[in-house]
Structure formats: C-alpha cells, structure tokens
C-alpha atoms as a PDB file:
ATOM      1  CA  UNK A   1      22.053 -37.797  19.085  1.00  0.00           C
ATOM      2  CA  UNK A   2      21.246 -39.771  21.924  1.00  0.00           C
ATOM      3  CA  UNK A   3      21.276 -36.683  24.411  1.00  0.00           C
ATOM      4  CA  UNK A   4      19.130 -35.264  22.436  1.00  0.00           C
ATOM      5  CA  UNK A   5      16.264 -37.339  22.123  1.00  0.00           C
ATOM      6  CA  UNK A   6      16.430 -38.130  25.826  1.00  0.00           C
ATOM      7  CA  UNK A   7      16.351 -34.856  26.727  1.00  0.00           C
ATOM      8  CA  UNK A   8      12.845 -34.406  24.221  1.00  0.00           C
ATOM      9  CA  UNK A   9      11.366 -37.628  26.075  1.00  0.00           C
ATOM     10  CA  UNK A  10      11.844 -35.916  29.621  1.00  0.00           C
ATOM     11  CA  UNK A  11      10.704 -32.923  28.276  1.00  0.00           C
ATOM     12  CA  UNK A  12       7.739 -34.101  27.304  1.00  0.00           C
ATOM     13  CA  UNK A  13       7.539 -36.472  30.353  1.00  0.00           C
ATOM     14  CA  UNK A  14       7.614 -33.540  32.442  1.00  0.00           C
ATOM     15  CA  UNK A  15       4.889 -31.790  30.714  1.00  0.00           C
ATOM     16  CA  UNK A  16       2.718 -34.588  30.921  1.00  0.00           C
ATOM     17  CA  UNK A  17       3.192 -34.935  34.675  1.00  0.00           C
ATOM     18  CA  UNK A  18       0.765 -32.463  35.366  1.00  0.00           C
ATOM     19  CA  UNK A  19      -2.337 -34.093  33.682  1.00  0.00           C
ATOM     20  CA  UNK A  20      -1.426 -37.271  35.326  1.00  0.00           C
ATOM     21  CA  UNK A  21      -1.820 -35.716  38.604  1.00  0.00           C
ATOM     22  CA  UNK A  22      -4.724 -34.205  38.401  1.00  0.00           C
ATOM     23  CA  UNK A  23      -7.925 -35.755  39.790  1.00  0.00           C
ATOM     24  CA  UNK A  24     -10.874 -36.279  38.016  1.00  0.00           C
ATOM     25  CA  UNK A  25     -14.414 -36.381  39.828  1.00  0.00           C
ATOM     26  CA  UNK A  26     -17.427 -37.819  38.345  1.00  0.00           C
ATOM     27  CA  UNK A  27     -20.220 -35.021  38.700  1.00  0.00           C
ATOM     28  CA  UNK A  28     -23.647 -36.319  39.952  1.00  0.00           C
ATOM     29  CA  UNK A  29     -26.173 -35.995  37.373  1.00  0.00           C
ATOM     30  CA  UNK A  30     -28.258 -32.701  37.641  1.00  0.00           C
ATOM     31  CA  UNK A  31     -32.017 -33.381  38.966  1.00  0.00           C
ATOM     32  CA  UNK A  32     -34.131 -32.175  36.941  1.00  0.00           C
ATOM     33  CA  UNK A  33     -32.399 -29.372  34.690  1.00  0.00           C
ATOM     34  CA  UNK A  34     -35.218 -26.474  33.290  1.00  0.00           C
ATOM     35  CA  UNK A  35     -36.288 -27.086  29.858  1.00  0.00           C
ATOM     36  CA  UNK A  36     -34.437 -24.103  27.740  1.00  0.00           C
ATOM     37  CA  UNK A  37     -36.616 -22.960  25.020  1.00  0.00           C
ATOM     38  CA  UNK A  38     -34.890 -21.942  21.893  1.00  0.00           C
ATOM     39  CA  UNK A  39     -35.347 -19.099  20.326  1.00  0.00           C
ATOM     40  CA  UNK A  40     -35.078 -20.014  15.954  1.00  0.00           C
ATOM     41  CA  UNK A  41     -35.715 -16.514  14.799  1.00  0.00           C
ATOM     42  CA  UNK A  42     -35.724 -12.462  15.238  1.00  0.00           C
ATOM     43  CA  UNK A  43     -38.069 -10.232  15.628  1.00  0.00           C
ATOM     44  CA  UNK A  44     -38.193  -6.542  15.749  1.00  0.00           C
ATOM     45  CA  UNK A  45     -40.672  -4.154  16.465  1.00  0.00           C
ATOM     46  CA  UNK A  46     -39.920  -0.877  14.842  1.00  0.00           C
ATOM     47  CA  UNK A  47     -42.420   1.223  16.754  1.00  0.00           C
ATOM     48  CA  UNK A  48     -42.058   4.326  14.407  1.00  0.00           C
ATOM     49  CA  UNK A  49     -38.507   3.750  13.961  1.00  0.00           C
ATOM     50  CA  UNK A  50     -36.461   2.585  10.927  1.00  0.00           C
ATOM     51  CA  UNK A  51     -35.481  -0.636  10.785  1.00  0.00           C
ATOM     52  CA  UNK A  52     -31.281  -0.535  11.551  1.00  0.00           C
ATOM     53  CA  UNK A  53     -30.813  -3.752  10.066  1.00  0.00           C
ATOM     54  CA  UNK A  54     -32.437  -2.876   6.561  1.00  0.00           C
ATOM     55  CA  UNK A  55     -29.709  -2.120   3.727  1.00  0.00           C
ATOM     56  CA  UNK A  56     -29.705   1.437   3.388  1.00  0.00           C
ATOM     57  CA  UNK A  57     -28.329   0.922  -0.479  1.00  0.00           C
ATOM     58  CA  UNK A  58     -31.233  -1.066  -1.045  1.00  0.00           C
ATOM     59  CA  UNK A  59     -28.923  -3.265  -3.076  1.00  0.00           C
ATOM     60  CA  UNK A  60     -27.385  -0.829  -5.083  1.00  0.00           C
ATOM     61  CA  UNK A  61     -23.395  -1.215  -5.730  1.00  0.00           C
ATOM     62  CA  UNK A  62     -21.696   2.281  -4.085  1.00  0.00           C
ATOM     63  CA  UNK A  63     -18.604   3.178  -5.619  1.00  0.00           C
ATOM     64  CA  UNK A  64     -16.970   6.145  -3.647  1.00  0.00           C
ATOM     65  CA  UNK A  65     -15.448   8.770  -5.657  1.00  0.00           C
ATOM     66  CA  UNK A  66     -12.297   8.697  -4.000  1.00  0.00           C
ATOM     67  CA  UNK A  67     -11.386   5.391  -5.144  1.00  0.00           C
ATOM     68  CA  UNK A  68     -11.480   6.621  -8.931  1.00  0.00           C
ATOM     69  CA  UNK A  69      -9.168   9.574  -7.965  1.00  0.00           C
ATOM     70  CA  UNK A  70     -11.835  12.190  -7.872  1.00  0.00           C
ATOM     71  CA  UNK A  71     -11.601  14.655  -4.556  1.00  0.00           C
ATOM     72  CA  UNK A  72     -14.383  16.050  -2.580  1.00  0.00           C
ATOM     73  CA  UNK A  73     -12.348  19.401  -2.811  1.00  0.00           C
ATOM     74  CA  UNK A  74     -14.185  22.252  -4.404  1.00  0.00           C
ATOM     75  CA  UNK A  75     -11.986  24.658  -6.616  1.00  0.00           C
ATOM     76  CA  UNK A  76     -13.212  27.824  -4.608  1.00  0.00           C
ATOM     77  CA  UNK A  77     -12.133  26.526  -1.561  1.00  0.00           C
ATOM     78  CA  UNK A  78      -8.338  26.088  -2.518  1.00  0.00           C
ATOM     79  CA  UNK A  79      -5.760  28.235  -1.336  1.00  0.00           C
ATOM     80  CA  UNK A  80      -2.584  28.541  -3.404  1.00  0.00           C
ATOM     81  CA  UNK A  81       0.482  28.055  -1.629  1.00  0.00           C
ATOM     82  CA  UNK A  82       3.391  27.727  -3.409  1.00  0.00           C
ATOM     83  CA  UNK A  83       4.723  25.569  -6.752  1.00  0.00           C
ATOM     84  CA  UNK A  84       7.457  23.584  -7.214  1.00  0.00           C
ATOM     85  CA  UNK A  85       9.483  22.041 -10.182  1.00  0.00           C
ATOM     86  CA  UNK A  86      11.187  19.107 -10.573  1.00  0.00           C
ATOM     87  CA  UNK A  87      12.584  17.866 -14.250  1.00  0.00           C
ATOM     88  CA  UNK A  88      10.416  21.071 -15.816  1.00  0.00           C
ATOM     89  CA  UNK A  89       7.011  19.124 -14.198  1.00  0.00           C
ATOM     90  CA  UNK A  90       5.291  22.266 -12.404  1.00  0.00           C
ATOM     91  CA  UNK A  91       3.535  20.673  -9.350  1.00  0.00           C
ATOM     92  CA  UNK A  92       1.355  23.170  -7.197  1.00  0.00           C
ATOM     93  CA  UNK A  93       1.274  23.107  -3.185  1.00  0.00           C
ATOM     94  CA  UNK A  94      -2.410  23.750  -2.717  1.00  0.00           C
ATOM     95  CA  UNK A  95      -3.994  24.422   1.534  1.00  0.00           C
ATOM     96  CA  UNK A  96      -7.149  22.424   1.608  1.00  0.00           C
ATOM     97  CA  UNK A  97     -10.169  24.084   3.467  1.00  0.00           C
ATOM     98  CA  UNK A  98      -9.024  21.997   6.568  1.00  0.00           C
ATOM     99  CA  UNK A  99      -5.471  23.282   6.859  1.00  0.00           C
ATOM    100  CA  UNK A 100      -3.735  20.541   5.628  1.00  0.00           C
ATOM    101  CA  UNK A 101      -1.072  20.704   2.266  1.00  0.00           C
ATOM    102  CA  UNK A 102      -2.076  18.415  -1.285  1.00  0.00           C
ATOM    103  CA  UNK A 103      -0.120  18.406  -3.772  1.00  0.00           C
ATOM    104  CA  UNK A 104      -1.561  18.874  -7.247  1.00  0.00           C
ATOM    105  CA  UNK A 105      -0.302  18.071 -10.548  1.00  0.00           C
ATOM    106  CA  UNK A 106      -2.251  19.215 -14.066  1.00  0.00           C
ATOM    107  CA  UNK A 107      -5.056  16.678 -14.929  1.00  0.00           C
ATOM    108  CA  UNK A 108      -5.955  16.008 -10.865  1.00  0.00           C
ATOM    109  CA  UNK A 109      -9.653  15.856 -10.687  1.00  0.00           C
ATOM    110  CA  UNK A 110     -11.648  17.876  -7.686  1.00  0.00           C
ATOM    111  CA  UNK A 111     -15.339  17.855  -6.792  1.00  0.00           C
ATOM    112  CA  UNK A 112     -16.313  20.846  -9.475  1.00  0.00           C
ATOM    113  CA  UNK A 113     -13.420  21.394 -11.755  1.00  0.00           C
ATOM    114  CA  UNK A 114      -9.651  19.811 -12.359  1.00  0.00           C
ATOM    115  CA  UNK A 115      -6.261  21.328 -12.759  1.00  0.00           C
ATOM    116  CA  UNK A 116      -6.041  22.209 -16.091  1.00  0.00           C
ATOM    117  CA  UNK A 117      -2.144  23.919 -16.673  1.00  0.00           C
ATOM    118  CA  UNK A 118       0.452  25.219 -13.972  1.00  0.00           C
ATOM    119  CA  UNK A 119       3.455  27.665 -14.584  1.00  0.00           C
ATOM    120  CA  UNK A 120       6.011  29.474 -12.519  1.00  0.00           C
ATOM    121  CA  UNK A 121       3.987  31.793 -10.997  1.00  0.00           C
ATOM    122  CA  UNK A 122      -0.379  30.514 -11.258  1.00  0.00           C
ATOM    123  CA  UNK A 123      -2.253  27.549 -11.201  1.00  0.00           C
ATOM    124  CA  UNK A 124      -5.429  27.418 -14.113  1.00  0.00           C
ATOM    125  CA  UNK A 125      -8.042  25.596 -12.774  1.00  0.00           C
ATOM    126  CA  UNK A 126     -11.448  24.747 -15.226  1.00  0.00           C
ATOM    127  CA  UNK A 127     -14.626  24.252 -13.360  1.00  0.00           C
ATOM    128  CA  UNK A 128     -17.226  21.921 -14.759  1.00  0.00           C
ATOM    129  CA  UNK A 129     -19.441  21.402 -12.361  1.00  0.00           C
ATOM    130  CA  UNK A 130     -21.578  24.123  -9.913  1.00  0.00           C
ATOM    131  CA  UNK A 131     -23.199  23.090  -7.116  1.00  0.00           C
ATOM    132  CA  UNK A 132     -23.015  19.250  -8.516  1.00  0.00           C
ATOM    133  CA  UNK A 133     -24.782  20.572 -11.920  1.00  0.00           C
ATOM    134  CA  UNK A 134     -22.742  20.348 -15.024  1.00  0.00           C
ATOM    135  CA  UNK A 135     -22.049  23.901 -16.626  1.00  0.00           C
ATOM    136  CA  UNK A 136     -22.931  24.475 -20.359  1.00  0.00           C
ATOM    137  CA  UNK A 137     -19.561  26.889 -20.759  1.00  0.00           C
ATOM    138  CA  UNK A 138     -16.720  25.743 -17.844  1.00  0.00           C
ATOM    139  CA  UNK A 139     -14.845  28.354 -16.243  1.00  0.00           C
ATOM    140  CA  UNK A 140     -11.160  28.784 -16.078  1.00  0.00           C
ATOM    141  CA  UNK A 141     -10.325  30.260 -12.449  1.00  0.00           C
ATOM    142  CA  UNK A 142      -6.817  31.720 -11.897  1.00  0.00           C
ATOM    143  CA  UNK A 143      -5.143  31.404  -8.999  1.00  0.00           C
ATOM    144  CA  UNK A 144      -1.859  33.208  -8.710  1.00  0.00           C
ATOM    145  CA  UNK A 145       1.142  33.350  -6.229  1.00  0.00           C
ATOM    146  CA  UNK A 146       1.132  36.646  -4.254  1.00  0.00           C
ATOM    147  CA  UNK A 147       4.260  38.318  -2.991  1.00  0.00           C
ATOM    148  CA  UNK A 148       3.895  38.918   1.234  1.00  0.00           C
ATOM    149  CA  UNK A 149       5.906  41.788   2.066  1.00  0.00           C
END
C-alpha cells in the first residue's frame, strides 16, 4: 500500500516538474492598441439573387415519403427478376431502374401503384397513381417470369 501511493506522489511530482520550470515573463503593456469596432448584426445584399439563408419550406413541416415506407419507384420501371419462397411467403426479386436488387413482398408501396399478390411464376402489381394524379379505375399490371433459353 505504501509503494503504491509513493509511487502516485512521484508520479505526479514528476509531472508537475515541468510547470515549475518554466519561466514566466511579464509582457509590457501594448501602447496604444486600435479601437476594434464590433460588428452586432448581418447584412446582405441580394443584388437579384435569392436570399440563401431564407427557409425554403417557409415553415412548413416536410415529411419525406421514404420514412412512411413509400418508394420513389414507379411500377413501369421495374424489372422482374426472379421470386423466392420461404414458409409458402412468395417474395419477388425486383431490378430497380438503377441496377440494383429490392426485394418486394405483397402490400409494399411504390411511387404509382403497390404490390398487390405474388405466385410461383408473376408478380400483380395495381397502379393508383399516373403521373402523381390519382386514377378513377387502378390498373393491375402483370409482370411475369420469362424462361431465357
């Protein structure tokens, strides 16, 4: 016990010895310093311009439609892939326009439309929506597995 708390006070010691040593100089008082004016607000002068620091949402709460589950994906743009099963749940392997694979299960909301029944072999998709407008009769678009030979 002793050991140790000797070897904390040298520790210590020997991190102090460095402020010890050090010298400390009075600085002279500056003649005469500049008077600094201070500056209390912004101003900006657009010129023609907008304004960049004016809120663009003009206070408006933006809720993105991601968030809710909803894809920017349009149904025409989907390429059908494949479509697997696991526990006799059908789950379609669907290219987006970009390249990349999504998985898609029935009820999975897209930009214009949702998924609206898979089997073994096609994927039913109902649009709702064209062009962002809401259609009076939606559309059920078929898109079926093709054999490559």
């Amino acid at each position: 016990m002793r050991k140790a708390v000797l070897l904390l006070l040298c520790v210590s010691f020997a991190g102090l010895a460095p402020l010890l040593a050090q010298e400390t100089t009075a600085t002279p008082p500056p003649e005469k310093a500049p008077a600094l004016t201070v500056q209390t607000g912004f101003t900006y002068n657009p010129e023609g311009r907008r304004d960049p620091f004016k809120d663009l949402l003009a206070g408006r709460d933006m809720r993105e439609k991601s968030a809710v589950g909803e894809n920017q994906m349009f149904i025409d743009d989907l390429v059908l892939s494949g479509i697997v099963k696991n526990k006799n749940v059908y789950t379609a392997l669907i290219g987006m326009p970009q390249g990349f694979p999504m998985f898609a299960k029935v009820g999975d909301k897209f930009a214009d439309g949702y998924v609206l029944s898979i089997s073994e072999t096609q994927v039913v998709l109902r649009k709702t929506h064209e062009r962002g407008i809401p259609l009076i009769r939606p559309r059920d678009i078929i898109k079926e597995i093709t054999e490559e030979l």
